[in-house]
C-alpha atoms as a PDB file:
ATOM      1  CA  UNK A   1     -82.291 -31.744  34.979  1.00  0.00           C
ATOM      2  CA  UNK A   2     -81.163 -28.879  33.101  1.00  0.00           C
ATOM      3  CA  UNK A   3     -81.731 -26.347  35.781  1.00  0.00           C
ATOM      4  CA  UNK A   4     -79.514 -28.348  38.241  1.00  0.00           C
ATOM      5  CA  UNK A   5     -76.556 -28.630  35.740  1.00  0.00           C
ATOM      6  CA  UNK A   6     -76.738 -24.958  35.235  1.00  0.00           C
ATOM      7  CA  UNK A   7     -77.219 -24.178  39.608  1.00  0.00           C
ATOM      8  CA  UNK A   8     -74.404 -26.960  39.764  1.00  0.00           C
ATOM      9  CA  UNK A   9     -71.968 -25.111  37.287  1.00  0.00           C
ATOM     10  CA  UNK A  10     -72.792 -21.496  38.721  1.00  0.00           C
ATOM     11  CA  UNK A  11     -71.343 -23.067  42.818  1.00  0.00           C
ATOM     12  CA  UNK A  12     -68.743 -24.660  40.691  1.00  0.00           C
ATOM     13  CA  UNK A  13     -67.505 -21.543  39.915  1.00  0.00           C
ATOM     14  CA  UNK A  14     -68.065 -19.808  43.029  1.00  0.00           C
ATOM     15  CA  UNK A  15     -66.009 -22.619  44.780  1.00  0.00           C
ATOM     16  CA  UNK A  16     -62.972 -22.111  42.477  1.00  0.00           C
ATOM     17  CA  UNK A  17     -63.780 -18.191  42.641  1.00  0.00           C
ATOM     18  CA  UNK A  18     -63.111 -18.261  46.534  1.00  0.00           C
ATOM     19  CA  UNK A  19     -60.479 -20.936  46.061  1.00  0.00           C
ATOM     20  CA  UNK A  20     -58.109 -19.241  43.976  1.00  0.00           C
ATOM     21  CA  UNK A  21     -59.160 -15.809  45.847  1.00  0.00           C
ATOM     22  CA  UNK A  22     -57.832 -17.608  48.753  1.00  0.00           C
ATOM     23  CA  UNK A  23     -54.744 -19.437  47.258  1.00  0.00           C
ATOM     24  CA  UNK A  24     -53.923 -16.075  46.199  1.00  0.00           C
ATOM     25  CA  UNK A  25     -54.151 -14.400  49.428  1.00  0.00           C
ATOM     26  CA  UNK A  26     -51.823 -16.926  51.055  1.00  0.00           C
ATOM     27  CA  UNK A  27     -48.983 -16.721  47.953  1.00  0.00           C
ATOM     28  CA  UNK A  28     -48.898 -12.684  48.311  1.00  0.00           C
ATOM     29  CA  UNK A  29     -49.143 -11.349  51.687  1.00  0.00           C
ATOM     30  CA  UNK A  30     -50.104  -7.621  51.827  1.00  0.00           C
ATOM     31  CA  UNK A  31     -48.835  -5.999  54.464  1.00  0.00           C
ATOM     32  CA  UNK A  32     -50.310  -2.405  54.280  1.00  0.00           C
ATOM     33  CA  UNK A  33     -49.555   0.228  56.901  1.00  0.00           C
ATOM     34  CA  UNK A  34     -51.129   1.126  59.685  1.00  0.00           C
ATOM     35  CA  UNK A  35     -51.536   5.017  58.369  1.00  0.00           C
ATOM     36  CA  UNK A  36     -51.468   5.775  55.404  1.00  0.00           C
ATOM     37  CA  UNK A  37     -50.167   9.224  55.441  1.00  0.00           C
ATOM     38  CA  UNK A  38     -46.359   9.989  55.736  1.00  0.00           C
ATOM     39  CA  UNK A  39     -45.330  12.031  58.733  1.00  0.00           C
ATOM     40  CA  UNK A  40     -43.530  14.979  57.971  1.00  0.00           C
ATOM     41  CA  UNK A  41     -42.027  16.597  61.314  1.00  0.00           C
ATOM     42  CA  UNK A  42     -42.093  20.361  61.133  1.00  0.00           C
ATOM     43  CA  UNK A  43     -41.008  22.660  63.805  1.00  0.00           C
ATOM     44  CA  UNK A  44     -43.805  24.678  65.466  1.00  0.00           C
ATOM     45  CA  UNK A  45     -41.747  27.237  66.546  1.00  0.00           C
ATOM     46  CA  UNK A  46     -39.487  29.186  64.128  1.00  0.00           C
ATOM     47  CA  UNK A  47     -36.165  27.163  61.600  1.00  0.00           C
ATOM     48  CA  UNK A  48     -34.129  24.554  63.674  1.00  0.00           C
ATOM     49  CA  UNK A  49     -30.186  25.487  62.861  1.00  0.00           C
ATOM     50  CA  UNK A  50     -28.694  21.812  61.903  1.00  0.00           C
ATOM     51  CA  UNK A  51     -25.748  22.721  63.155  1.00  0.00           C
ATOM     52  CA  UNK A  52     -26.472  24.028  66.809  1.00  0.00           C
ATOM     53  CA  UNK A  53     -29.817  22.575  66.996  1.00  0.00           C
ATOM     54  CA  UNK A  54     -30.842  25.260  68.127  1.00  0.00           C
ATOM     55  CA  UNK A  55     -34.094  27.450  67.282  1.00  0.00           C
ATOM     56  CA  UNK A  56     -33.933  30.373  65.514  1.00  0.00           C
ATOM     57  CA  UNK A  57     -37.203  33.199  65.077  1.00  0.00           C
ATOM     58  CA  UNK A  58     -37.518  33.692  61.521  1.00  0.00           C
ATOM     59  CA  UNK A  59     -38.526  37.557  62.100  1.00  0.00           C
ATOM     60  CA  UNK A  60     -35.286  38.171  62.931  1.00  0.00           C
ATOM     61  CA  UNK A  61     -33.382  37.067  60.135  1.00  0.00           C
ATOM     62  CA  UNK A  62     -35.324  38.966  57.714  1.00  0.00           C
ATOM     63  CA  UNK A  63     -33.591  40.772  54.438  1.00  0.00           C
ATOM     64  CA  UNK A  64     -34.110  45.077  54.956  1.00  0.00           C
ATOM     65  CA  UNK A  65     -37.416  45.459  53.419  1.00  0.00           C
ATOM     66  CA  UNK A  66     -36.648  48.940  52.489  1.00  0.00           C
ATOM     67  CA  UNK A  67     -34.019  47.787  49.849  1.00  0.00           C
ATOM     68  CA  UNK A  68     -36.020  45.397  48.805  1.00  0.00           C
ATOM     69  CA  UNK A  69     -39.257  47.990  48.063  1.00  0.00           C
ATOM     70  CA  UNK A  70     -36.631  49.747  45.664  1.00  0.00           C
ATOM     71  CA  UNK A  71     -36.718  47.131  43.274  1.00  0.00           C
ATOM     72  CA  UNK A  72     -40.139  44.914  43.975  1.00  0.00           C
ATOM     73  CA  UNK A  73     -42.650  44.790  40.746  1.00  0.00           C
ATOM     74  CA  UNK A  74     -46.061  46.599  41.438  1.00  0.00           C
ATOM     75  CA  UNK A  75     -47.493  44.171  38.593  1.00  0.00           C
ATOM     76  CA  UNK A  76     -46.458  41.144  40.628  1.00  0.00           C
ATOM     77  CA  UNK A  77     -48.178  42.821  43.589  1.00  0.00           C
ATOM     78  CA  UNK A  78     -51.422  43.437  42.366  1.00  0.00           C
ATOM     79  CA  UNK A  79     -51.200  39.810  41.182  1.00  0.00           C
ATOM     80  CA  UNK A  80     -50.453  38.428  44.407  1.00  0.00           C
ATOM     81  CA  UNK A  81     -53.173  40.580  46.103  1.00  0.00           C
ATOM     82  CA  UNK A  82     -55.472  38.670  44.022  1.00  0.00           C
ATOM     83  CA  UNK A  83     -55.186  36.184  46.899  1.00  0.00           C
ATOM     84  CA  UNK A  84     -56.423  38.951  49.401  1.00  0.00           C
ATOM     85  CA  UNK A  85     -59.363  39.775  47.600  1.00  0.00           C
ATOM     86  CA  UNK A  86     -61.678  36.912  48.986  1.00  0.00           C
ATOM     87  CA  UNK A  87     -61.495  38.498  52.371  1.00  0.00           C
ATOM     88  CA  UNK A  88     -59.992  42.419  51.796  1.00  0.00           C
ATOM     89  CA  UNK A  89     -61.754  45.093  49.352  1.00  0.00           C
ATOM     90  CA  UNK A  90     -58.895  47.756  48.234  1.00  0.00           C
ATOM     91  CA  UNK A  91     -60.684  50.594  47.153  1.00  0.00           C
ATOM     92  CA  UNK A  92     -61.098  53.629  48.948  1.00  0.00           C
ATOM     93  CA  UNK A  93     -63.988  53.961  50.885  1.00  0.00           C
ATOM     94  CA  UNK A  94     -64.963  50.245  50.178  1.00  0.00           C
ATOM     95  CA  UNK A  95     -66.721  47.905  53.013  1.00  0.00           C
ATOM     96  CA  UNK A  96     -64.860  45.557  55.220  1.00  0.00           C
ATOM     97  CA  UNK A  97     -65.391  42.015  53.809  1.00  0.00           C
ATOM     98  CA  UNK A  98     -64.669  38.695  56.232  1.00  0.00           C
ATOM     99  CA  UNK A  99     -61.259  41.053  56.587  1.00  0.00           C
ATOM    100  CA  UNK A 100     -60.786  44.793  56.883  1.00  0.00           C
ATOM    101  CA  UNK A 101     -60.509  47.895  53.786  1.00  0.00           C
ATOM    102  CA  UNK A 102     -56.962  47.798  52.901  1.00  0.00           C
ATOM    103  CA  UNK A 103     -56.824  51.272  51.591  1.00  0.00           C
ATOM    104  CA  UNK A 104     -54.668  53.816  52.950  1.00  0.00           C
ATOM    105  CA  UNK A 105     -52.871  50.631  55.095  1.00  0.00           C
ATOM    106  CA  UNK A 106     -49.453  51.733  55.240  1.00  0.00           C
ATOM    107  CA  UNK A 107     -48.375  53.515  58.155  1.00  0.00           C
ATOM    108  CA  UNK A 108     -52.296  53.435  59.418  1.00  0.00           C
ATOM    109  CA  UNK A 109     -52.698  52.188  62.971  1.00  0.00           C
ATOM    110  CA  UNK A 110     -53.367  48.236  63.823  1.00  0.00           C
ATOM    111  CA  UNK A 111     -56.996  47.360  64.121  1.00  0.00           C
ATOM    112  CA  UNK A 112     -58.134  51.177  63.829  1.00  0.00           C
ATOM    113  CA  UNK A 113     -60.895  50.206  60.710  1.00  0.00           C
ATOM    114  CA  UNK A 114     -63.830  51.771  61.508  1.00  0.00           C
ATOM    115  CA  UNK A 115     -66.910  49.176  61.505  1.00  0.00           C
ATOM    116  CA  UNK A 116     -64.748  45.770  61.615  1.00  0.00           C
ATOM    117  CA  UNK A 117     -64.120  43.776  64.281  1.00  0.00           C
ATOM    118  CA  UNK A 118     -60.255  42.812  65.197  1.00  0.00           C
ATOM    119  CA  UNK A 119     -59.428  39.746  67.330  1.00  0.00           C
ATOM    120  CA  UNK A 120     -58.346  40.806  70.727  1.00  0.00           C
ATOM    121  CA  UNK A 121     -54.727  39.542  69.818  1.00  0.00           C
ATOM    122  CA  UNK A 122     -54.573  42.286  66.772  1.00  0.00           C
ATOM    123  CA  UNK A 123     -55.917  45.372  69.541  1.00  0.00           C
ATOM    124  CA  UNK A 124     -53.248  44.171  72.203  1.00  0.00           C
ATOM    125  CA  UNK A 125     -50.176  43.874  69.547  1.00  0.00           C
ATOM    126  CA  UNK A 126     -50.865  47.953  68.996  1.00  0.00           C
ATOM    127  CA  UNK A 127     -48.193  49.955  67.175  1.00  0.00           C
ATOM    128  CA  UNK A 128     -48.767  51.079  63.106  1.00  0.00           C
ATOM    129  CA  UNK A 129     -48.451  48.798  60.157  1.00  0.00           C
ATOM    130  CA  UNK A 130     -45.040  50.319  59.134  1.00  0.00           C
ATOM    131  CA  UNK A 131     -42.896  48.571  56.158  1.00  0.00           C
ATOM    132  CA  UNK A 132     -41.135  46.122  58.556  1.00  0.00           C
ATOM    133  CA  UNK A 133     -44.292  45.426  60.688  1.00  0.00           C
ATOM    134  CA  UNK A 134     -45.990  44.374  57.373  1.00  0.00           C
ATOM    135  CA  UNK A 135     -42.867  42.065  56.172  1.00  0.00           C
ATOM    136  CA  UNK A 136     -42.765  40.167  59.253  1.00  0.00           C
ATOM    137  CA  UNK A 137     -46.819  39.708  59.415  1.00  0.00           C
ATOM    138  CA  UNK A 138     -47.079  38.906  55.609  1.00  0.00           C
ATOM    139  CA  UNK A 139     -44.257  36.216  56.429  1.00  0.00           C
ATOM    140  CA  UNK A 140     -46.135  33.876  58.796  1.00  0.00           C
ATOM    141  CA  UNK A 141     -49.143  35.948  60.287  1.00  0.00           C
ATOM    142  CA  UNK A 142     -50.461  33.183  62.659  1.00  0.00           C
ATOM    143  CA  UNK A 143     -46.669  33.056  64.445  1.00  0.00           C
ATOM    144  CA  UNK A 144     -46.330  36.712  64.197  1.00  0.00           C
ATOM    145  CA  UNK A 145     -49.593  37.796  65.674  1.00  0.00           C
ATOM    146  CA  UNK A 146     -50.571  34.980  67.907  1.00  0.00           C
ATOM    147  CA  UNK A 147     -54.001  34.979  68.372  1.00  0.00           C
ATOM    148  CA  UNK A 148     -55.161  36.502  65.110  1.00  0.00           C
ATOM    149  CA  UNK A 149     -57.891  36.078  62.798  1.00  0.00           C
ATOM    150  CA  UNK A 150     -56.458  35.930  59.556  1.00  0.00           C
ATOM    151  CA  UNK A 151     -56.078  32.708  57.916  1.00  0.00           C
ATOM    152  CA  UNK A 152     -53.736  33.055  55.535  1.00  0.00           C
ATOM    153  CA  UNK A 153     -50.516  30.740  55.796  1.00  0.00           C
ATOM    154  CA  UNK A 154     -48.107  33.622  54.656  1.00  0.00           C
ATOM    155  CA  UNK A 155     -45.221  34.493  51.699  1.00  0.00           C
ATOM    156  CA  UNK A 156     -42.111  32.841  51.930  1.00  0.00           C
ATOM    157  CA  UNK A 157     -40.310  34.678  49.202  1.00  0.00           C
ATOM    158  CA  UNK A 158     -38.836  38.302  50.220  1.00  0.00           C
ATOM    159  CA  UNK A 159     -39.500  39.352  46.467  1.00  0.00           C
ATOM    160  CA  UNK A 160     -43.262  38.461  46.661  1.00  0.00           C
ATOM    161  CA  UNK A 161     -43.601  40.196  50.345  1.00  0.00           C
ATOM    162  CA  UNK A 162     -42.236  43.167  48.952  1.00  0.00           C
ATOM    163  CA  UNK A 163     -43.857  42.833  45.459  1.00  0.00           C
ATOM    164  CA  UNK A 164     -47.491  43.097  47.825  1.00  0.00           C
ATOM    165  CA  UNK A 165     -46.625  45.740  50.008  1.00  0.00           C
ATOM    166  CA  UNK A 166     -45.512  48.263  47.340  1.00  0.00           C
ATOM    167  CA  UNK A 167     -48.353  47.106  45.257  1.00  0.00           C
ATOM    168  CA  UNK A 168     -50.762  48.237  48.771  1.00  0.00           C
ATOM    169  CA  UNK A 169     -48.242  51.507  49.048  1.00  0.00           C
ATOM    170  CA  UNK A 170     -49.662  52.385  46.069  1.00  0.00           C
ATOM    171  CA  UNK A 171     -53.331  52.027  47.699  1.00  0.00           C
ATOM    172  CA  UNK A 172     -53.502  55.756  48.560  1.00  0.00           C
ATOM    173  CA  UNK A 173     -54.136  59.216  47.489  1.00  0.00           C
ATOM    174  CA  UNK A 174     -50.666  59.661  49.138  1.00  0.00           C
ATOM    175  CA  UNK A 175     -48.371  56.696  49.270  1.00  0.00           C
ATOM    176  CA  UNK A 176     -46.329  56.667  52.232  1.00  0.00           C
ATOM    177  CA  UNK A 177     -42.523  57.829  51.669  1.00  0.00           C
ATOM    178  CA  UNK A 178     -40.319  54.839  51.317  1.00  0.00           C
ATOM    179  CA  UNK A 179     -37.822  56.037  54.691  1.00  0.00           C
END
């Protein structure tokens, strides 16, 4: 007789358990989203003008890099290069990693490293990795480059652009003239 009370008292209080659980269900009705994510809508291609709605390339509203190497912060640079150091090595003479050597990059011809191999889009783009050419690829190198390997989503501030390629000027036993 014992037994029973006890079996009797434990679907007692699963009955009430699923009563209230229901009761409760009816009083408060969630209503949760279908995705659970909000959507942000970004551009894909270049910085819509609000006024004209119009789209403008962000290569070609970029600050003279030139003035900007007068004053940028080798310190800062070798900082920021810290990034590049999973995939670049910087000394000279040092192997290619998942990227090329960075030594000696400034004014060097594009996808001319010896022993690494360049996506296709990087051998047809051509020309030398001058001061500007290296602003507007540090900027967004996916959008500049189409095509390329390098996954690296960019730097938005001038100062930090130009911080890093001073700081990779300095990667030489003769640093490019700043002309």
């Amino acid at each position: 007789m014992e037994t029973n009370k006890i079996f009797g008292a434990i679907i007692l209080a699963l009955l009430l358990l699923a009563l209230f659980s229901k009761t409760g269900e009816m009083l408060v009705h969630p209503n949760y989203p279908e995705e659970t994510a909000y959507k942000i809508d970004v551009p894909e291609e270049g910085i819509q003008n609000e006024s004209s709605k119009e789209v403008v390339d962000p290569f070609e509203n970029l600050p003279d890099i030139l003035s900007l190497l007068q004053t940028a912060s080798l310190e800062n640079g070798e900082k920021l290069s810290k990034k590049c150091s999973t995939c670049h090595s910087f000394e000279s003479g040092g192997a290619n990693k998942a990227g090329p050597n960075l030594w000696n990059l400034i004014n060097r011809k594009k996808a001319s490293k010896e022993g690494f191999a360049y996506s296709a889009a990087l051998v047809e783009f051509g020309g030398d990795w001058s001061y500007s050419e290296l602003n507007k690829f540090f900027l967004k190198p996916k959008k500049y480059i189409e095509g390329t390997k390098m996954n690296f989503n960019g730097l938005k501030k001038d100062s930090d652009r130009a911080d890093l390629i001073i700081w990779l000027r300095s990667l030489s036993d003769s640093p490019a003239p700043l002309n």
